[in-house]
Structure formats: C-alpha cells, structure tokens
Protein backbone atom coordinates (compact mmCIF):
# COMPACT_ATOMS: atom_id res chain seq x y z
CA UNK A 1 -21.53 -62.94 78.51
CA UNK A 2 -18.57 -64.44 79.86
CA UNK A 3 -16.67 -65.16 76.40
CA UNK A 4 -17.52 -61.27 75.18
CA UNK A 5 -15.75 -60.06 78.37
CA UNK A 6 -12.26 -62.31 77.55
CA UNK A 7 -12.74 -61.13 73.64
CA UNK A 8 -12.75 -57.89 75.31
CA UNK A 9 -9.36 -57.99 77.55
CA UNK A 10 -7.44 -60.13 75.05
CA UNK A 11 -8.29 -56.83 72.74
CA UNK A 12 -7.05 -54.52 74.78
CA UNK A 13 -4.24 -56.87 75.46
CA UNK A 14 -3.66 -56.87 71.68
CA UNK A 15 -3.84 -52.63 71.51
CA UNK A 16 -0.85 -52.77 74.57
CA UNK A 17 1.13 -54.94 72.78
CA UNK A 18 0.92 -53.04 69.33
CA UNK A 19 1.56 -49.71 71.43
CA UNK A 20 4.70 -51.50 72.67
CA UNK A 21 5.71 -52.58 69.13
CA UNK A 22 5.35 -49.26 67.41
CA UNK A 23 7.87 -47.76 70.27
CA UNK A 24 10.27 -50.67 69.94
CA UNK A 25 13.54 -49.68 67.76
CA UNK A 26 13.68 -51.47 64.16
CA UNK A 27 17.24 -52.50 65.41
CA UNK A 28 15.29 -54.49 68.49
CA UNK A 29 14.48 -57.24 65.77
CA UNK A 30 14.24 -59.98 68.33
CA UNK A 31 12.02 -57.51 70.45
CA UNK A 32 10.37 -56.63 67.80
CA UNK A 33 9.98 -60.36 67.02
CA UNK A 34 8.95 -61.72 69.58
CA UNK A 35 5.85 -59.11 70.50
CA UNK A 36 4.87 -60.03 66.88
CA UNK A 37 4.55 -63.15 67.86
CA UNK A 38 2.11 -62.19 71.23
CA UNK A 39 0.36 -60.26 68.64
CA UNK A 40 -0.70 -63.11 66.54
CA UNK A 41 -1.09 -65.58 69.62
CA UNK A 42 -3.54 -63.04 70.75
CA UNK A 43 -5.11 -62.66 67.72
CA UNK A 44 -5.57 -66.82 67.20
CA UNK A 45 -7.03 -66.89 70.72
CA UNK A 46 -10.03 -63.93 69.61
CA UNK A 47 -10.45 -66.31 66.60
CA UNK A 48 -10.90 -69.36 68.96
CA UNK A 49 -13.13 -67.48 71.66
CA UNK A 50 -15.67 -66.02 68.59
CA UNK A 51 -15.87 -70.23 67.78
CA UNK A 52 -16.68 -70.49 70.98
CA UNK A 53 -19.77 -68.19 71.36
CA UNK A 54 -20.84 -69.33 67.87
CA UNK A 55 -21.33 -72.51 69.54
CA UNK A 56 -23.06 -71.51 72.35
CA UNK A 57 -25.44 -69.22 70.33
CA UNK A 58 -26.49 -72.07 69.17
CA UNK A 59 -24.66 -71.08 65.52
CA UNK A 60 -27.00 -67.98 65.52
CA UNK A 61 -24.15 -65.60 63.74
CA UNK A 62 -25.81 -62.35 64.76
CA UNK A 63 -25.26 -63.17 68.71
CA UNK A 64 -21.67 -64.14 67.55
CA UNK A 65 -20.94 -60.95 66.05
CA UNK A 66 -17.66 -59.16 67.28
C-alpha cells in the first residue's frame, strides 16, 4: 500500500537523522537542536500517516498495524 511505503521512507528518514544527531558535537546545540526538531516532525508525520491507513482500513486496527 501506498501509505506503508511513505511510513517506510519517513523511517528511514528518521534512522538518518538520529545517525546524524549521535555524531553531532554536544557543543553544536543549535545543530543539535534543530535535527531534534526533524526528528519529532518526522515522527508527528508517521503518527498522521498510521491515522491515515486506519481510515482506509476501514478502522480494522490489525491492517493498521506498524
């Protein structure tokens, strides 16, 4: 389905960006920051695609599942 496939590259989106993160210096706080930030954006836009295959399953959870 088409929504799995974008829940799938925002995730690996998600693992780049924390790969970044770990490598940044703590004294980067802005860098450090502001990847945070992508992080959770990321992480809000999973939340909104799983909504959106609830909905099209009909509100059948199990085809929902992550």
């Amino acid at each position: 389905m088409l929504i799995r496939s974008q829940i799938e590259v925002v995730e690996k989106g998600i693992s780049e960006l924390q790969s970044i993160f770990a490598r940044l210096p703590s004294e980067q706080v802005f860098d450090r920051l502001a990847v945070e930030l992508r992080i959770e954006l990321l992480n809000s836009v999973i939340s909104w695609l799983n909504g959106c295959q609830y909905k099209f399953s009909g509100g059948n959870s199990s085809e929902a599942a992550v």
